[in-house]
Protein backbone atom coordinates (compact mmCIF):
# COMPACT_ATOMS: atom_id res chain seq x y z
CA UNK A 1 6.94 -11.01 1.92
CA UNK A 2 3.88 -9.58 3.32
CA UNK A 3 3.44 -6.40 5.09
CA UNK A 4 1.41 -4.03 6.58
CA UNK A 5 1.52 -0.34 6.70
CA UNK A 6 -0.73 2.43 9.03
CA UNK A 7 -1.15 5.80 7.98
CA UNK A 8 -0.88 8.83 11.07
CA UNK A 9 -1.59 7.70 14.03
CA UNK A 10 -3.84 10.61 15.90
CA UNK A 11 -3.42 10.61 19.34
CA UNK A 12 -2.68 8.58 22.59
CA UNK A 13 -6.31 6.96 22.66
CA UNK A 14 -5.49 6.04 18.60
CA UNK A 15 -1.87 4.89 19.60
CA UNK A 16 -3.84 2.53 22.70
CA UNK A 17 -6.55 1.39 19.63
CA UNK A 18 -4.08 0.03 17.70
CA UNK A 19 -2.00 -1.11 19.76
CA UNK A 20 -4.71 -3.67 20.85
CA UNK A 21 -5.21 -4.54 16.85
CA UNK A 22 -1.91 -4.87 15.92
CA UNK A 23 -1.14 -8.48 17.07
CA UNK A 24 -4.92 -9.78 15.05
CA UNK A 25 -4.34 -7.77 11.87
CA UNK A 26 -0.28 -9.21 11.82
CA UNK A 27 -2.26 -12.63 11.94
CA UNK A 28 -5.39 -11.86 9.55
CA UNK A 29 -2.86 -10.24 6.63
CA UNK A 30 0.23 -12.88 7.72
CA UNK A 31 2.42 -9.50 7.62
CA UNK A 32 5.96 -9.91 8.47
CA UNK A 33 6.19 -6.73 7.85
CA UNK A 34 4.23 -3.92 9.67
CA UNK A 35 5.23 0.13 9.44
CA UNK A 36 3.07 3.01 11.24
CA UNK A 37 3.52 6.12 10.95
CA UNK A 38 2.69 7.90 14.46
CA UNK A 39 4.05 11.33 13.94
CA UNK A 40 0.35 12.68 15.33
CA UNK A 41 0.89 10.11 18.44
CA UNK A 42 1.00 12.86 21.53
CA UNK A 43 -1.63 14.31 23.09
CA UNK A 44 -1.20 17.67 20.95
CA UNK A 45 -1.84 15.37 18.14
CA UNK A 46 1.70 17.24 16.26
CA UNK A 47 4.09 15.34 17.57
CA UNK A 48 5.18 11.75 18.80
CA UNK A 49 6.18 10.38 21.69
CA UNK A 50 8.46 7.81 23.12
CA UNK A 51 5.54 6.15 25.14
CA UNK A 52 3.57 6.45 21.78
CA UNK A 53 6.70 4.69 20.10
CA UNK A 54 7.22 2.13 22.40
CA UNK A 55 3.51 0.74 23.04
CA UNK A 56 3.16 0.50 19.12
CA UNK A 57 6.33 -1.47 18.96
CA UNK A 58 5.49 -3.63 21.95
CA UNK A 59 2.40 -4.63 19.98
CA UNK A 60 4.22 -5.73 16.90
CA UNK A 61 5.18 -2.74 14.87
CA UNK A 62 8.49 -2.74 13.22
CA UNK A 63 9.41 0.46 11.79
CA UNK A 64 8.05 3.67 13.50
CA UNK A 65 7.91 6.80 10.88
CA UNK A 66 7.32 10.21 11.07
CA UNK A 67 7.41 13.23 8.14
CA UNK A 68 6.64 17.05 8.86
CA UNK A 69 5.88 16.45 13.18
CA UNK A 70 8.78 14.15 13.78
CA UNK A 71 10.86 17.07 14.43
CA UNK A 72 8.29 18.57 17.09
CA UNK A 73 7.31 18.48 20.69
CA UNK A 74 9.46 18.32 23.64
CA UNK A 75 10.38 14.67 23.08
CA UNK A 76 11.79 14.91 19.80
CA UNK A 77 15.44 14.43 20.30
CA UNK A 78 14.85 10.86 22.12
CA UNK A 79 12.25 10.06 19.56
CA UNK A 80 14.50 10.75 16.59
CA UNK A 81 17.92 9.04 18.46
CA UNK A 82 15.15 5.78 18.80
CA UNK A 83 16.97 3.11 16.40
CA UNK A 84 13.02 2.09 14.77
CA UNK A 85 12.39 5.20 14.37
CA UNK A 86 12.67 7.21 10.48
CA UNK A 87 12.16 10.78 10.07
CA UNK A 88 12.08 12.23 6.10
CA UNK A 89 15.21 11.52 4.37
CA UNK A 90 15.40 14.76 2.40
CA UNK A 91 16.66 17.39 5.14
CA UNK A 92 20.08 18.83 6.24
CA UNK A 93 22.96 15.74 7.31
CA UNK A 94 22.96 17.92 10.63
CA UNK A 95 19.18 16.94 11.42
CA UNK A 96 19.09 14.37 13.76
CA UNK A 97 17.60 10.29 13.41
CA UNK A 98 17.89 8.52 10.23
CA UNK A 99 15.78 8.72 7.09
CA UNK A 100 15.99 4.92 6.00
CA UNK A 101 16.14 1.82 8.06
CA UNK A 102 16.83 -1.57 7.18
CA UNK A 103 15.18 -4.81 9.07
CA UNK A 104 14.29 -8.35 8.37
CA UNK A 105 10.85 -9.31 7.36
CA UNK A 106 10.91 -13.12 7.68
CA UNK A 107 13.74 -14.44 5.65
CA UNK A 108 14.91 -11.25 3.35
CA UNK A 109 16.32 -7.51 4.25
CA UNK A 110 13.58 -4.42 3.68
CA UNK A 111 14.35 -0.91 3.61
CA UNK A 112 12.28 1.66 4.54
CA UNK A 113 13.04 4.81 3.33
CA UNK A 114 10.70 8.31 4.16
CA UNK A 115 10.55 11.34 1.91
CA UNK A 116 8.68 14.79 2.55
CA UNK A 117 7.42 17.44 -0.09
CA UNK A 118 8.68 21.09 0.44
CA UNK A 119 5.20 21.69 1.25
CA UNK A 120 4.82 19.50 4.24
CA UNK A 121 8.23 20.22 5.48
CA UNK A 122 7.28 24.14 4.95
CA UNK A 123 5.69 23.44 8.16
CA UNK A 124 8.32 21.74 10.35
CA UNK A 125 11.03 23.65 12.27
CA UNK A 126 13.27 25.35 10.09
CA UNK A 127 16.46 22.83 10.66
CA UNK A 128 13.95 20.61 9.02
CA UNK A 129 13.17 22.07 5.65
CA UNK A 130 13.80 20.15 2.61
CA UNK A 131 17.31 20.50 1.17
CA UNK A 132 17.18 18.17 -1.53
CA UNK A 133 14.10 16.92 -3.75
CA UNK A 134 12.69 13.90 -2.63
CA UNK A 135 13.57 12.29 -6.10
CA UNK A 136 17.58 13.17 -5.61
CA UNK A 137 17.47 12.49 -2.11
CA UNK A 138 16.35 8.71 -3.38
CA UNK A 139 19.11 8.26 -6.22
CA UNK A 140 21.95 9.24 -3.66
CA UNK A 141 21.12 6.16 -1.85
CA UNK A 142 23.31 2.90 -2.61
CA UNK A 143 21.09 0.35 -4.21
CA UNK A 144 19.39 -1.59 -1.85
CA UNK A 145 17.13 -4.45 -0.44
CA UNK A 146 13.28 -4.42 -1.09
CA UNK A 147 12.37 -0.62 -0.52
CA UNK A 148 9.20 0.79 0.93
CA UNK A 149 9.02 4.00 0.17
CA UNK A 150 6.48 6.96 2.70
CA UNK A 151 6.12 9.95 0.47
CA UNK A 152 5.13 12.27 3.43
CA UNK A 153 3.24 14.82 1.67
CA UNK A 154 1.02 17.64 0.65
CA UNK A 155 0.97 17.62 -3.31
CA UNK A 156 -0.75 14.41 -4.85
CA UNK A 157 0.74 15.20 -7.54
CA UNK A 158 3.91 15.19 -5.57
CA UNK A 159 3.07 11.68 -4.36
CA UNK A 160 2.08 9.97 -7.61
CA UNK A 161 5.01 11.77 -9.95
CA UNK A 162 7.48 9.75 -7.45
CA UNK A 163 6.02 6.92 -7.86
CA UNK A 164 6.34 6.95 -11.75
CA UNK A 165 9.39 8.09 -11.25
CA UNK A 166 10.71 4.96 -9.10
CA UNK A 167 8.44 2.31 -10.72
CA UNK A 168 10.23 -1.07 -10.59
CA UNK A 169 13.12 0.40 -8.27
CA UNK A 170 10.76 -0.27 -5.50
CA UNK A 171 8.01 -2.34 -3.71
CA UNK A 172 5.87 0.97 -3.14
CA UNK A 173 5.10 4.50 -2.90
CA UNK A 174 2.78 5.28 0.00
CA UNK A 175 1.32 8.45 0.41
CA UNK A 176 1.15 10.19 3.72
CA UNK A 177 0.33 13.37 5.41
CA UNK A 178 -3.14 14.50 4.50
CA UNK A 179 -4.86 12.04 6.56
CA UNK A 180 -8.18 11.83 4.21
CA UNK A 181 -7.51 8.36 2.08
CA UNK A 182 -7.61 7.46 -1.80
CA UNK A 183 -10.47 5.12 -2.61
CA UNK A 184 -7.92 3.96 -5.86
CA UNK A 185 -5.28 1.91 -5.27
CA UNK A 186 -2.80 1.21 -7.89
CA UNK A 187 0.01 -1.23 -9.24
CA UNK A 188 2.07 0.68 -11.58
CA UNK A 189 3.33 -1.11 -15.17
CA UNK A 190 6.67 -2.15 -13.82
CA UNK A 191 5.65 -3.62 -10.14
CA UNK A 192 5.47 -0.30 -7.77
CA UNK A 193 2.49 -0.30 -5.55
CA UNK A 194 1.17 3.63 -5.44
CA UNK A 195 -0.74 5.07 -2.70
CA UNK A 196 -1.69 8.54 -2.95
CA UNK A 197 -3.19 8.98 0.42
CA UNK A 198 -3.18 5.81 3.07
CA UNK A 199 -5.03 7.50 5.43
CA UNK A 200 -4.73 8.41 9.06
CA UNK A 201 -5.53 6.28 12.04
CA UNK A 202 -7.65 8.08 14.42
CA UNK A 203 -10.93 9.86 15.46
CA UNK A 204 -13.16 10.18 12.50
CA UNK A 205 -15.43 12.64 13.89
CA UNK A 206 -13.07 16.13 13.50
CA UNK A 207 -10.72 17.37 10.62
CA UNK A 208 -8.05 15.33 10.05
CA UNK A 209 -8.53 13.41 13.05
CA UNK A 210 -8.51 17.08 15.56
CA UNK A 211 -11.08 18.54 17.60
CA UNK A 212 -13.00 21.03 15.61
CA UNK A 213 -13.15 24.01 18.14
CA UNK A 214 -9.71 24.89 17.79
CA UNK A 215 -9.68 24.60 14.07
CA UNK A 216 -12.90 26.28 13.57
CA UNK A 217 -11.03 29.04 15.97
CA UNK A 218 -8.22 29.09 13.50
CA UNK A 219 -9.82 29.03 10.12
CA UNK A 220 -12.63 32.39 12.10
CA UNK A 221 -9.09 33.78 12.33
CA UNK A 222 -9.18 34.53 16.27
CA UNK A 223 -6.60 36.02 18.53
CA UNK A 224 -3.96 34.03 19.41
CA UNK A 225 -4.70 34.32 22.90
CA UNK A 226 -8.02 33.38 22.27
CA UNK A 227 -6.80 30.17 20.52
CA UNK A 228 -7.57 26.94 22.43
CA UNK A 229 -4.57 24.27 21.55
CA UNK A 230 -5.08 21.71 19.19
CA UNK A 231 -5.92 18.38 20.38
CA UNK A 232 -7.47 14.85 19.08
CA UNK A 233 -10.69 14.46 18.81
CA UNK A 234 -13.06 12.05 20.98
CA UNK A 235 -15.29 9.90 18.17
CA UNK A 236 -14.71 6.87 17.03
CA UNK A 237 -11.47 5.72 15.80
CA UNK A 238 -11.09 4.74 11.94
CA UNK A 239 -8.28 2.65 10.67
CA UNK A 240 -6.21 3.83 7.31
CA UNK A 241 -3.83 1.05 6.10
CA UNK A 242 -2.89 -0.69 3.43
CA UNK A 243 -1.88 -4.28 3.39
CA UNK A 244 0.55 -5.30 -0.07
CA UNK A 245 2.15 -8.73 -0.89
CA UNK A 246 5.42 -8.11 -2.57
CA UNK A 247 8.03 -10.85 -4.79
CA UNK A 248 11.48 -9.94 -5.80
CA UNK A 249 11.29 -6.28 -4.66
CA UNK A 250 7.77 -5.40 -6.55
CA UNK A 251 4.63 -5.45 -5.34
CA UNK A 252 1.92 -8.39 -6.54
CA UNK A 253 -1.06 -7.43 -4.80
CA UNK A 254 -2.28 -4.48 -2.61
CA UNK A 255 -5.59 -4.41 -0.54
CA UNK A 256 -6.94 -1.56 1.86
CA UNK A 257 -7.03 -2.54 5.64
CA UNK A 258 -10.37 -1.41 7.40
């Protein structure tokens, strides 16, 4: 099985980007497989969208995920109740969506299963903290089908410690969150592909993908009612995904996607 996953999708015109890419790269990497994570899809760049959702699926995606911002903007109850759609795993049974997802990739069963740190779920809405460790959260699950694992987070260290922690349980550990990604890419001793950081999909020309004037306004520490709001940026789009070729459940090659 073959697949293909994209790191945070930044904004409508990154969602549109892709969307035209998605059918070639399915082709080029023969992915039956292909998972994006478009949590940064809206035009505030912090949340997603169900146009956002839908326009990546209509190109080919399979699974849409989301960690810290799938539990923001004024869409988020449709985008969560969406049955592609996977939010982090690790947060109260109340929370709405689902925090795995099963689908076929050609002729087997994947699972796809997001976790968050405490750190990046510090920042989502308080019904959305962490309530168990991303680790535990894992284990409680029944054993499953090839597993793809998002670790949606802030800590590296966070990231690679799961990893090592579920090496040869699963296909792969992907990093998320930070947006900036990890030149190394690594098979671990027992078959688990690690990712620290895919990488986000979006404008390369601003911090993590934004506009710099409202960050730089944030970081000078302005006024909030000085504050402009926080938007994508308008350079060039970059691509961050990885493309991995996996056998029995573990992973037998991994390759970045530019």
């Amino acid at each position: 099985m073959r697949a293909l996953f994209v790191g945070d999708v930044v904004g409508p015109r990154a969602v549109e980007w892709l969307a035209e890419r998605l059918p070639a790269l399915r082709e080029q990497h023969d992915a039956q497989l292909i998972v994006v994570d478009a949590e940064n899809c809206a035009p505030d760049a912090e949340s997603m969208t169900l146009a956002g959702v839908e326009c990546l699926l209509a190109a080919g995606a399979d699974v849409i995920t989301g960690g810290n911002h799938a539990f923001d903007g004024e869409e988020v109850d449709a985008v969560l109740a969406h049955e592609r759609v996977v939010r982090p795993l690790n947060v109260g049974a109340d929370v709405p969506g689902r925090g795995t997802l099963t689908t076929r990739a050609g002729d087997e069963e994947v699972r796809v299963v997001v976790l968050a740190d405490s750190l990046a779920l510090e920042v989502a809405p308080p019904r959305a903290h962490m309530t168990l460790a991303p680790y535990d959260a894992f284990a409680a699950l029944a054993q499953g089908p090839t597993t793809i694992v998002e670790m949606h987070a802030l800590s590296a260290m966070a990231k690679e410690s799961l990893a090592w922690a579920l090496d040869g349980e699963v296909a792969a550990v992907l990093g998320t969150h930070t947006h900036v990604p990890t030149l190394d890419l690594h098979i671990l001793p027992r078959g688990t592909a690690l990712v620290t950081e895919v990488g986000m999909t979006g404008p390369g020309d601003g911090p993590l993908g934004m506009d710099p004037q409202p960050v730089i306004e944030r970081v000078r520490g302005l006024p909030p009612n000085e504050l402009s709001p926080i938007r994508p940026a308008g350079g060039e789009i970059v691509l961050g995904a990885v493309a991995l070729e996996v056998q029995d459940g573990l992973t037998r090659s991994l390759t970045r996607v530019l």
